[in-house]
C-alpha atoms as a PDB file:
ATOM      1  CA  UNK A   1      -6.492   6.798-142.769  1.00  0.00           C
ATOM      2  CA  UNK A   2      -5.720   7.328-146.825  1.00  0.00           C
ATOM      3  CA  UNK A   3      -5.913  10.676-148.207  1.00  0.00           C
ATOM      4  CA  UNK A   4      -8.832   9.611-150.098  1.00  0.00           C
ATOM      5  CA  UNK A   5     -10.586   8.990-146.803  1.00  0.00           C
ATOM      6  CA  UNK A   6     -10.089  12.258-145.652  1.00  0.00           C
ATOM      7  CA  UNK A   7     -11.500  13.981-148.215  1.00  0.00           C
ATOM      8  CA  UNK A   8     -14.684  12.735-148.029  1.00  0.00           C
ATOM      9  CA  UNK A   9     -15.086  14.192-143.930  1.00  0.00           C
ATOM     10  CA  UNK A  10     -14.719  17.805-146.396  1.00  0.00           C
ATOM     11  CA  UNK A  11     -17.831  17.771-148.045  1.00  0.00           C
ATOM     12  CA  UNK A  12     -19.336  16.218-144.370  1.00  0.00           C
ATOM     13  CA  UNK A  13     -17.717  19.390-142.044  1.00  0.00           C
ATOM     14  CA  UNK A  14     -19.079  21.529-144.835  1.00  0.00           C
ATOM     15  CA  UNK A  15     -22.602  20.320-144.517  1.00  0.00           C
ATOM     16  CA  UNK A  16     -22.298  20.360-140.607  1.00  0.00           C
ATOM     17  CA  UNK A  17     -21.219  24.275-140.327  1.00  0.00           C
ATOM     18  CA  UNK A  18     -23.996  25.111-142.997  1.00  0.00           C
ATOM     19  CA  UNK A  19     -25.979  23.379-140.670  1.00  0.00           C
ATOM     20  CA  UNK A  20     -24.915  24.472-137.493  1.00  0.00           C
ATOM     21  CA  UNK A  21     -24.085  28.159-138.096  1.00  0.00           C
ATOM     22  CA  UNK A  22     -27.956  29.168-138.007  1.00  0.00           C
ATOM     23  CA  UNK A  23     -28.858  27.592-134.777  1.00  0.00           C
ATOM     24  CA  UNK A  24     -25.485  29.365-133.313  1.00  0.00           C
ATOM     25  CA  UNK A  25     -26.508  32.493-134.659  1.00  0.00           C
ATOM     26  CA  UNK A  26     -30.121  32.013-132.517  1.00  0.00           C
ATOM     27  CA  UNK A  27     -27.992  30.846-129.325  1.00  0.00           C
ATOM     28  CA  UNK A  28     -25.630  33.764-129.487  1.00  0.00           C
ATOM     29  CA  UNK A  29     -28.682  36.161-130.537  1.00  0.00           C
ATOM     30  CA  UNK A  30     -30.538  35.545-127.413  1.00  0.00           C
ATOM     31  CA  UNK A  31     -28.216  36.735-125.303  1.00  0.00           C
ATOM     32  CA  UNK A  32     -28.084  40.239-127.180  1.00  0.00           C
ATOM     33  CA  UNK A  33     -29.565  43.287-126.880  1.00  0.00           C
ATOM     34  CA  UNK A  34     -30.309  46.077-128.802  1.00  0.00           C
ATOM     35  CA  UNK A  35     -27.065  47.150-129.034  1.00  0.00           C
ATOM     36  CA  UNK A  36     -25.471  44.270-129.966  1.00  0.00           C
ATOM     37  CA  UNK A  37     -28.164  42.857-132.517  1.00  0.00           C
ATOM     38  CA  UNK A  38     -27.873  46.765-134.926  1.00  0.00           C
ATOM     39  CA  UNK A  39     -24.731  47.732-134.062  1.00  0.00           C
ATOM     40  CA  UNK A  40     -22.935  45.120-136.489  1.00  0.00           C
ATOM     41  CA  UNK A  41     -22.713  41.213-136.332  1.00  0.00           C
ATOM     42  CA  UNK A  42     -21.379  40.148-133.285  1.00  0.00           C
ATOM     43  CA  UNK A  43     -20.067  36.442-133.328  1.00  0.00           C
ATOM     44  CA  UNK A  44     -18.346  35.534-130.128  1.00  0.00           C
ATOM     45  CA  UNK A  45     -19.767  36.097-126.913  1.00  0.00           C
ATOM     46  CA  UNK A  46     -17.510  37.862-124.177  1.00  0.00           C
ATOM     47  CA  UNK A  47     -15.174  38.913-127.391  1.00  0.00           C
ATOM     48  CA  UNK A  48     -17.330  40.623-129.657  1.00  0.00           C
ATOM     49  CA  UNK A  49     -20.200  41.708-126.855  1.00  0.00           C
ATOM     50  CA  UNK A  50     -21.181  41.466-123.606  1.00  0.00           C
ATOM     51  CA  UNK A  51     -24.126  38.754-123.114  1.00  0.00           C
ATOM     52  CA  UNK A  52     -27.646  39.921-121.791  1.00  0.00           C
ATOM     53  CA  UNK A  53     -30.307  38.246-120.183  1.00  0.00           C
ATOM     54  CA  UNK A  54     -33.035  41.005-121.117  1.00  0.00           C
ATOM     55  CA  UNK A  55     -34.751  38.686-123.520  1.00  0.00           C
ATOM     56  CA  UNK A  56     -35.485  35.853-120.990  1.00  0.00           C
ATOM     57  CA  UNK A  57     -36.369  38.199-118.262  1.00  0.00           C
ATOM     58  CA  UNK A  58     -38.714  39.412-120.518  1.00  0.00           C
ATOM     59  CA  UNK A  59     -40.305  36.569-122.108  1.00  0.00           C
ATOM     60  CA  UNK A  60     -40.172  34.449-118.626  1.00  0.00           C
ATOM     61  CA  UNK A  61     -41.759  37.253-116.402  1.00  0.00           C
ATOM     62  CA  UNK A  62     -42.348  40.185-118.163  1.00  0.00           C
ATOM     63  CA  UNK A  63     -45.310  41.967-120.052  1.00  0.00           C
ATOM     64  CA  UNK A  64     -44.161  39.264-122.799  1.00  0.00           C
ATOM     65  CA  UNK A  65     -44.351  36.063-120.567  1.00  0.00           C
ATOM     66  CA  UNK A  66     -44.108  32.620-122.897  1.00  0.00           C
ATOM     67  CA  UNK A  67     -45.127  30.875-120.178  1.00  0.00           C
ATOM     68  CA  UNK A  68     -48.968  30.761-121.003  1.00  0.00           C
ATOM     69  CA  UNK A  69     -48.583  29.851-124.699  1.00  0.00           C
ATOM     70  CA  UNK A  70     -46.149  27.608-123.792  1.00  0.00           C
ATOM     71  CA  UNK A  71     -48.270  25.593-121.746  1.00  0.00           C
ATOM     72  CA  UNK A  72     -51.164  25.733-124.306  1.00  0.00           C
ATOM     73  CA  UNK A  73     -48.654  24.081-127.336  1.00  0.00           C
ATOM     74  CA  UNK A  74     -47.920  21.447-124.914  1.00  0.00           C
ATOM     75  CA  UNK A  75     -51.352  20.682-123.309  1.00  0.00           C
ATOM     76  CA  UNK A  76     -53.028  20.674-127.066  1.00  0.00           C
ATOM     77  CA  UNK A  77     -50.153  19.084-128.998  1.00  0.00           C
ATOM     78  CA  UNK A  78     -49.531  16.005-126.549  1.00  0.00           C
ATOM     79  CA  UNK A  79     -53.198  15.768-125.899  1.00  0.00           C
ATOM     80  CA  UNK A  80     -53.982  15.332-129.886  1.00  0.00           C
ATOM     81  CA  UNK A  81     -50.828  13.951-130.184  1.00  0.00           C
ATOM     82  CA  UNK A  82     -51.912  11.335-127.579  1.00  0.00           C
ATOM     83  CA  UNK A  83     -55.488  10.693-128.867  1.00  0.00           C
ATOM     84  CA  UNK A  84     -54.004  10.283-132.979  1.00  0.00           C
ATOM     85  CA  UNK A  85     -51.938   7.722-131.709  1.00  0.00           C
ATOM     86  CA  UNK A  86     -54.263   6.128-129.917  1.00  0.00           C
ATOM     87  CA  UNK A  87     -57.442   5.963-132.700  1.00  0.00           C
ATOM     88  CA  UNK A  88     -54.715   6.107-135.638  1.00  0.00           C
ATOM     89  CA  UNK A  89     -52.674   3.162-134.164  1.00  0.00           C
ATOM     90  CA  UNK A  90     -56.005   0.738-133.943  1.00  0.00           C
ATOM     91  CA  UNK A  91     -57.050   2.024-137.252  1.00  0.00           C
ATOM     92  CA  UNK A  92     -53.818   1.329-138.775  1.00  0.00           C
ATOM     93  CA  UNK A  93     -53.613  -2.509-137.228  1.00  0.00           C
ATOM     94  CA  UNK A  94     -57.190  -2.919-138.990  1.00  0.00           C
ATOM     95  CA  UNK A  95     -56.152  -1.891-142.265  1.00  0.00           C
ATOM     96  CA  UNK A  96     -52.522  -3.884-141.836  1.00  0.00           C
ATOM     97  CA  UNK A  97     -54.522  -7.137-140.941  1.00  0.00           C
ATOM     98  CA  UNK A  98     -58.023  -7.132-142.403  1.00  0.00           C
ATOM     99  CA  UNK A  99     -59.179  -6.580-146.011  1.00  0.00           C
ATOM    100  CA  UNK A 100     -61.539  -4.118-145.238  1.00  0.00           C
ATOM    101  CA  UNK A 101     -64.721  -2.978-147.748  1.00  0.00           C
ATOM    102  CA  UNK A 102     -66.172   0.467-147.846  1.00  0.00           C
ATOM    103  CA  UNK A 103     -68.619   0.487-151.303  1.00  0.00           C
ATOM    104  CA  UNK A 104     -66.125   0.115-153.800  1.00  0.00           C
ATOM    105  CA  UNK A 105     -63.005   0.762-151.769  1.00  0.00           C
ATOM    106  CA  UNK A 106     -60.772  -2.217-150.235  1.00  0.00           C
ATOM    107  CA  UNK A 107     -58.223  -1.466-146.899  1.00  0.00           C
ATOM    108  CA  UNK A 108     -55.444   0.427-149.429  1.00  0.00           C
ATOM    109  CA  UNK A 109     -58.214   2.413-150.990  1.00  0.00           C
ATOM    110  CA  UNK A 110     -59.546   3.160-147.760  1.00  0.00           C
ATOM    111  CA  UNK A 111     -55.688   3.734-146.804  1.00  0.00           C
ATOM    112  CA  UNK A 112     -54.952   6.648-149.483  1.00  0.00           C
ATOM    113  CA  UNK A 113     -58.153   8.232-148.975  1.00  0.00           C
ATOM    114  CA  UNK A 114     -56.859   8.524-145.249  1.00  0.00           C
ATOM    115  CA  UNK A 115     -53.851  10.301-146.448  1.00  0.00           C
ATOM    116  CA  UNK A 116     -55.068  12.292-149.339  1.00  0.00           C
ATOM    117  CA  UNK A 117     -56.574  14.797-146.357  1.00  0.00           C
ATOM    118  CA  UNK A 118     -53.167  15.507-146.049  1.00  0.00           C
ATOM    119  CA  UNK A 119     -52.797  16.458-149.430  1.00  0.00           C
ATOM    120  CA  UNK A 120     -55.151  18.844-149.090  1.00  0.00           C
ATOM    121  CA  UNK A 121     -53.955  22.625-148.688  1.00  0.00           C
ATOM    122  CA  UNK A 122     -54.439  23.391-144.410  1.00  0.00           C
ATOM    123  CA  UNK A 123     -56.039  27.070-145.868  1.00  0.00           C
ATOM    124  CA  UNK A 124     -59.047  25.204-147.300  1.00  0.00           C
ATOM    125  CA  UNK A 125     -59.777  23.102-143.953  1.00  0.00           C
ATOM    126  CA  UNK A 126     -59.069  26.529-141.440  1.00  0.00           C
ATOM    127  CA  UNK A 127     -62.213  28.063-142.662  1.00  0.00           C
ATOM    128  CA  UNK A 128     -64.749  25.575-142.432  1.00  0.00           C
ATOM    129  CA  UNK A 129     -62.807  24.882-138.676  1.00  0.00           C
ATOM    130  CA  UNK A 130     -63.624  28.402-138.099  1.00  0.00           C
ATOM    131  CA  UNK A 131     -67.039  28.622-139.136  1.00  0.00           C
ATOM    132  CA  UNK A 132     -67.693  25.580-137.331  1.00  0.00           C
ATOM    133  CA  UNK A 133     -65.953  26.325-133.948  1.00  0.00           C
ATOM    134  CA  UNK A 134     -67.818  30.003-133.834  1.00  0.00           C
ATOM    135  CA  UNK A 135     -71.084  28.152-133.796  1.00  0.00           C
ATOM    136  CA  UNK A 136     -70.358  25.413-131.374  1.00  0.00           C
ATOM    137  CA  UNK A 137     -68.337  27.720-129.058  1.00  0.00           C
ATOM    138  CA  UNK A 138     -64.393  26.204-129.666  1.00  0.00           C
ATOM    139  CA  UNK A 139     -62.881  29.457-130.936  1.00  0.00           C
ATOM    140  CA  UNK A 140     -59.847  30.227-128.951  1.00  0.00           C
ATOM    141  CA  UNK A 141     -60.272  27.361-126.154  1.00  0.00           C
ATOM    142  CA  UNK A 142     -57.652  24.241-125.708  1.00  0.00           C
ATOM    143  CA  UNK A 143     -60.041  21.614-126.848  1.00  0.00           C
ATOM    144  CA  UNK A 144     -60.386  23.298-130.072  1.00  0.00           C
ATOM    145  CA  UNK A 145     -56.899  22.983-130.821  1.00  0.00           C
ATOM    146  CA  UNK A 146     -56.827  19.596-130.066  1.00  0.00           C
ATOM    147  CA  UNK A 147     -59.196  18.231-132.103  1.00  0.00           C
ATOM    148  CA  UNK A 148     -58.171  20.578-135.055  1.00  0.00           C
ATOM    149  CA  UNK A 149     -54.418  18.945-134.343  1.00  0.00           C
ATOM    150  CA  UNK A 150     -55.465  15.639-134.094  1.00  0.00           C
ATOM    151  CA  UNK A 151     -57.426  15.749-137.262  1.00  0.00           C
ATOM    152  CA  UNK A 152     -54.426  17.311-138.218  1.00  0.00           C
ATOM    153  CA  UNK A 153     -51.609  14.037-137.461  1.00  0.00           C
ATOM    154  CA  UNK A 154     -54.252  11.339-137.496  1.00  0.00           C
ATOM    155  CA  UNK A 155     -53.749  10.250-141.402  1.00  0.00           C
ATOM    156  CA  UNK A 156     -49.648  10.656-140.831  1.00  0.00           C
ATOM    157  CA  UNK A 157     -50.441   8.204-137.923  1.00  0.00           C
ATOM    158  CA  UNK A 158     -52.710   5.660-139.568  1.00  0.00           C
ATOM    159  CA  UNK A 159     -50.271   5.665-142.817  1.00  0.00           C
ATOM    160  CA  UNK A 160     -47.529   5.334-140.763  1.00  0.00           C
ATOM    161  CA  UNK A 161     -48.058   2.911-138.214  1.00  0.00           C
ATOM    162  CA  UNK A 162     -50.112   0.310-141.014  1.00  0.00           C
ATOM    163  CA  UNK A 163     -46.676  -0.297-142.601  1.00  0.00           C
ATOM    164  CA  UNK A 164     -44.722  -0.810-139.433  1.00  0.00           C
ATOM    165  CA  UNK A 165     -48.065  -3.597-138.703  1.00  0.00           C
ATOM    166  CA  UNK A 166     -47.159  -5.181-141.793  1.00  0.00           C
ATOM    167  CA  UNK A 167     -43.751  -5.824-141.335  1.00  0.00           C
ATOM    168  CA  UNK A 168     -45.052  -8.069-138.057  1.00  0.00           C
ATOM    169  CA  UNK A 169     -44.979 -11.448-138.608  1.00  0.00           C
ATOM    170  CA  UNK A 170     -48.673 -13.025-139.278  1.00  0.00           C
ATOM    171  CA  UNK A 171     -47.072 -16.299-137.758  1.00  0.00           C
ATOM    172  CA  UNK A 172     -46.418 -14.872-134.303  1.00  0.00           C
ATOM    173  CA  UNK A 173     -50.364 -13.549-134.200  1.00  0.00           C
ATOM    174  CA  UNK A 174     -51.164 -17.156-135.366  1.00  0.00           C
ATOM    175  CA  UNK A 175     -49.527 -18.755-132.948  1.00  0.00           C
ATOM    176  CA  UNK A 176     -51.165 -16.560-130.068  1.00  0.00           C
ATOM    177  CA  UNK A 177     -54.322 -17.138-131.181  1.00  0.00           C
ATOM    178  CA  UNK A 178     -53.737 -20.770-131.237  1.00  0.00           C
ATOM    179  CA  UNK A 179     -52.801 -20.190-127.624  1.00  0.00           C
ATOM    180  CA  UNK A 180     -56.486 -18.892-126.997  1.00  0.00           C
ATOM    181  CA  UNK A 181     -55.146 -15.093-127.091  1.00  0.00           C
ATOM    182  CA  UNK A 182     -58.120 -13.017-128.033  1.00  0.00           C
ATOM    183  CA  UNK A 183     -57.313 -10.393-130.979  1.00  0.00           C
ATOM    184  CA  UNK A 184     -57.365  -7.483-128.502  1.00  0.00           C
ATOM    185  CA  UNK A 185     -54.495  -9.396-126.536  1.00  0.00           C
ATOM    186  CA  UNK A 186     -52.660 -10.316-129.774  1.00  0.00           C
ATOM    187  CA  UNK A 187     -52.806  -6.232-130.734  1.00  0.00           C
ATOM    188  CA  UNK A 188     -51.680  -5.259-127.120  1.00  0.00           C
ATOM    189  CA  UNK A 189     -49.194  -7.993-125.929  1.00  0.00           C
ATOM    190  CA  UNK A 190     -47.076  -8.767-129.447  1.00  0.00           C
ATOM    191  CA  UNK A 191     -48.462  -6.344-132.035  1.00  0.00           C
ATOM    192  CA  UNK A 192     -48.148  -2.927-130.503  1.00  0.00           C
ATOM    193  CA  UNK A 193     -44.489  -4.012-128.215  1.00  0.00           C
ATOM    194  CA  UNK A 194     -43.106  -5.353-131.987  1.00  0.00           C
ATOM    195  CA  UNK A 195     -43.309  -2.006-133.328  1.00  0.00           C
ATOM    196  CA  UNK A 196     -41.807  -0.026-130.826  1.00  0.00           C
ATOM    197  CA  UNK A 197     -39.416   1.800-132.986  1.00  0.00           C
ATOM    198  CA  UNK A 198     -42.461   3.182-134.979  1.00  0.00           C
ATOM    199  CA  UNK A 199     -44.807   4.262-132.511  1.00  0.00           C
ATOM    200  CA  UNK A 200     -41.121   6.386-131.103  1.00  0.00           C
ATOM    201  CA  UNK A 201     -41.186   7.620-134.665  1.00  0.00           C
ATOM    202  CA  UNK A 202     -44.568   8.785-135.557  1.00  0.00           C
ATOM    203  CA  UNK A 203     -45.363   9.954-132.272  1.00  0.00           C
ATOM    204  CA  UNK A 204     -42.186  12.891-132.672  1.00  0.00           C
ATOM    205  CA  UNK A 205     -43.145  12.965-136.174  1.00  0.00           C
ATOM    206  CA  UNK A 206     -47.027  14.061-135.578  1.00  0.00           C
ATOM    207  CA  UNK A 207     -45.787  16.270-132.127  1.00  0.00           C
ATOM    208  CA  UNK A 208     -43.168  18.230-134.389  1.00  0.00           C
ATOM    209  CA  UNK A 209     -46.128  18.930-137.320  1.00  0.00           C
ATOM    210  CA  UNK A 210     -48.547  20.030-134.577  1.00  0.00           C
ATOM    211  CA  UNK A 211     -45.846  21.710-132.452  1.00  0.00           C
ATOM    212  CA  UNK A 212     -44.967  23.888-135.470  1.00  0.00           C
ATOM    213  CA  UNK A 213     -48.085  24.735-136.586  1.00  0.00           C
ATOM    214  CA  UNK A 214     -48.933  28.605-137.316  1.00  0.00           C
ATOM    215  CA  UNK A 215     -51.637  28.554-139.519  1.00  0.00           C
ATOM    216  CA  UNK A 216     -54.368  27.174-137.309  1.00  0.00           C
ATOM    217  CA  UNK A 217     -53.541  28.774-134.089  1.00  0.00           C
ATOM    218  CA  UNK A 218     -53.437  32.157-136.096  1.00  0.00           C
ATOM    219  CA  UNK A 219     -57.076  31.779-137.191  1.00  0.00           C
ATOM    220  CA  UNK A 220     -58.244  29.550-134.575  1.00  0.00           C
ATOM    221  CA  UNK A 221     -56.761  31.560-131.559  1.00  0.00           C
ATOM    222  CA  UNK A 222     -57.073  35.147-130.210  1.00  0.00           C
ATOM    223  CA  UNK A 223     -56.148  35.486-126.500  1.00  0.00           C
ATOM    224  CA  UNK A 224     -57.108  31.868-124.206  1.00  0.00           C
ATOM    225  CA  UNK A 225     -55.019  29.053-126.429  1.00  0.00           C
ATOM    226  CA  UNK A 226     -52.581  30.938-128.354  1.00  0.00           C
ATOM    227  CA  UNK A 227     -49.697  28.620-129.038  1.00  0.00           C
ATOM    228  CA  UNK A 228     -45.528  29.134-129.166  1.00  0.00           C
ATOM    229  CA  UNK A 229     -45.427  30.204-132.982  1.00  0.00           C
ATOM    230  CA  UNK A 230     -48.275  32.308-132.095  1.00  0.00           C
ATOM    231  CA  UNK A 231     -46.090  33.924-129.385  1.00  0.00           C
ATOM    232  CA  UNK A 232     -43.081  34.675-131.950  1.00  0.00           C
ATOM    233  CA  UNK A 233     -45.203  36.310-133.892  1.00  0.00           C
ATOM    234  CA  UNK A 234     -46.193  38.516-131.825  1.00  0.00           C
ATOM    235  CA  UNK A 235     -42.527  39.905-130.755  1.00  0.00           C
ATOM    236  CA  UNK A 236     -42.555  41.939-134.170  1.00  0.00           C
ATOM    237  CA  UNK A 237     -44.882  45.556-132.990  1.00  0.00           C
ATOM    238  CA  UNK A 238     -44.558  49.195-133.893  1.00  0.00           C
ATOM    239  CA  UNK A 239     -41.082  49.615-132.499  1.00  0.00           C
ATOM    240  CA  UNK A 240     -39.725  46.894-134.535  1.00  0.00           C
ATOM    241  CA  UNK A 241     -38.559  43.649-134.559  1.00  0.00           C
ATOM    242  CA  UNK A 242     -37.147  42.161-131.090  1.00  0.00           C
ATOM    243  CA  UNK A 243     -35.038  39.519-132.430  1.00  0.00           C
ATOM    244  CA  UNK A 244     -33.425  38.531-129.174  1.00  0.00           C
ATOM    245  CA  UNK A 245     -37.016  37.432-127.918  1.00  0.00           C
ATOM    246  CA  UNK A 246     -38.184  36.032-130.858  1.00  0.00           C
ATOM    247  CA  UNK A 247     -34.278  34.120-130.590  1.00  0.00           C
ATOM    248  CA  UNK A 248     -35.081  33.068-126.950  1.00  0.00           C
ATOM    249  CA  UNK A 249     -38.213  31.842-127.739  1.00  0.00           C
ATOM    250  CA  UNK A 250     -37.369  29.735-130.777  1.00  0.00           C
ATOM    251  CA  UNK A 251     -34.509  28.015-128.417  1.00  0.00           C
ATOM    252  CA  UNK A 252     -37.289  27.009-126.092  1.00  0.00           C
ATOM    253  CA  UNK A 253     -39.371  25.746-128.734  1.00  0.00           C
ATOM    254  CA  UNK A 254     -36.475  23.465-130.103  1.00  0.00           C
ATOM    255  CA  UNK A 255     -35.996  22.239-126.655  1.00  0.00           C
ATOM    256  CA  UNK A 256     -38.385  19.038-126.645  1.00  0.00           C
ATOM    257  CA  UNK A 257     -38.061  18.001-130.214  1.00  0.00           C
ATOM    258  CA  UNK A 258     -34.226  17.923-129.767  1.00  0.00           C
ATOM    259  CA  UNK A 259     -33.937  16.334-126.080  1.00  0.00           C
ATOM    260  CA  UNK A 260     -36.817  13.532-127.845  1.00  0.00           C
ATOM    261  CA  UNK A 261     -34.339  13.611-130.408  1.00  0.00           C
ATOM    262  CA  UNK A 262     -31.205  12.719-128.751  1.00  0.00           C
ATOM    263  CA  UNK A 263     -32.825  10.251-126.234  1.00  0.00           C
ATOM    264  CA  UNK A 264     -34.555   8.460-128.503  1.00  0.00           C
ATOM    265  CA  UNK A 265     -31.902   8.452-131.333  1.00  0.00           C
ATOM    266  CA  UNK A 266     -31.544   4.415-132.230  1.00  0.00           C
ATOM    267  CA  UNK A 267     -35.285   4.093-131.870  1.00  0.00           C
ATOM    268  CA  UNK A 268     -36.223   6.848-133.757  1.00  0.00           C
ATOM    269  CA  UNK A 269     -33.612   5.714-136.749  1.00  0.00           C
ATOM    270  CA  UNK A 270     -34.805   2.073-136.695  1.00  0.00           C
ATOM    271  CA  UNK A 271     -38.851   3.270-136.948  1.00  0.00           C
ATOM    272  CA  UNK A 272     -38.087   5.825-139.830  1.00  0.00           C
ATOM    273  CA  UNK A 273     -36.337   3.218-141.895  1.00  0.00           C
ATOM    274  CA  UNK A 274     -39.022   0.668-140.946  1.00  0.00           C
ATOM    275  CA  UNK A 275     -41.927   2.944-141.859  1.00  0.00           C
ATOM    276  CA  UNK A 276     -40.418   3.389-145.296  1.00  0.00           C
ATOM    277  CA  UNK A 277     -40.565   0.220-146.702  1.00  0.00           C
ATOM    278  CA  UNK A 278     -43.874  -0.767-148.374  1.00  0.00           C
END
């Protein structure tokens, strides 16, 4: 390897430790206590302090238990996550394949206006949500939350996954149908398996947005559904700020986006790429 060659890994290690250091700095924070989080900063464990386990003991069975919110992010977020990918993969195929008419509008108008409710500010929606869940009974229950979050992905879906249905051959849906393959069959058996890579990638896409959210379970959530970020929030009280729960927490909340991540690496690469092109 030149010299030359080497110098360009510089810039690339740099990048990697800026980008590394933080999520250390959660790991090694989560195994603090009190002691060790104000008495100075404390970088390597068994060196500079002695690690704890007070945090997860706390937030796994104590008064603080994660457990319930954590089970609310995931039942909401995969249900809505399950149901946008569902009605926004379908809707998506029709706009990809048909030239749809709405008054004035053809399938791209009818596209952008799809994703221009994303380009609305989530503060303007949460209100009307909350007005409208206190009448019909949603506030603070599961099923509210998952039809505010898939409200929420469903245009990233249907944007999305239309591109990846373009990129599919016409020919191959031709030839099916010469075959006597009904258009439901042609969507299911060659449409749908050909775009793989981008269902992998929306579906972590719309999961991380939901999965993340703070804004809508804040307003939308008291005691019954409150959600992870919720949770985190609620580590800061009177006494102060307990940053080796709110530490612990976070690492659990990284969990499934990373091991989705890693897994599904090549896929996830290939449909991101693919869903770019236009």
């Amino acid at each position: 390897m030149t010299s030359k060659a080497r110098w360009r890994y510089i810039p690339l290690i740099l990048w990697a430790i800026f980008v590394i250091f933080p999520l250390y700095w959660v790991l090694i924070t989560a195994f603090k206590d009190n002691r060790s989080i104000y008495g100075g900063a404390k970088f390597i464990p068994f060196v500079d302090f002695k690690p704890d386990l007070g945090a997860w003991a706390s937030i796994l069975g104590g008064d603080n238990s994660i457990l319930g919110p954590l089970w609310h992010s995931l039942l909401a977020v995969t249900l809505s996550t399950l149901i946008a990918m569902f009605v926004g993969t379908a809707a998506a195929y029709g706009l990809a394949r048909y030239d749809l008419k709405l008054a004035w509008m053809g399938s791209r108008d009818i596209s952008f206006f799809i994703i221009s409710q994303r380009m609305m500010p989530p503060i303007v929606a949460v209100m009307a949500y909350f007005i409208l869940f206190r009448q019909i009974r949603l506030l603070d229950t599961i099923a509210g939350m998952t039809v505010v979050y898939t409200g929420f992905t469903l245009p990233l879906v249907v944007w999305f996954m239309q591109n990846y249905f373009r990129q599919v051959p016409v020919s191959l849906e031709e030839a099916a149908r010469t075959d006597g393959a009904s258009r439901f069959m042609i969507f299911w058996r060659i449409s749908v398996p050909l775009t793989t890579p981008g269902l992998i990638a929306t579906f972590l896409l719309a999961f991380s947005f939901s999965w993340n959210d703070f804004l809508f379970a804040v307003m939308l959530t008291q005691t019954r559904a409150t959600t992870l970020p919720i949770a985190i929030a609620q580590q800061q009280g009177q006494l102060g700020t307990a940053w080796w729960n709110i530490c612990a927490i976070s690492l659990i909340s990284m969990v499934p986006m990373i091991a989705a991540a890693i897994v599904l690496q090549k896929r996830l690469v290939t449909g991101l790429l693919g869903g770019s092109e236009r």
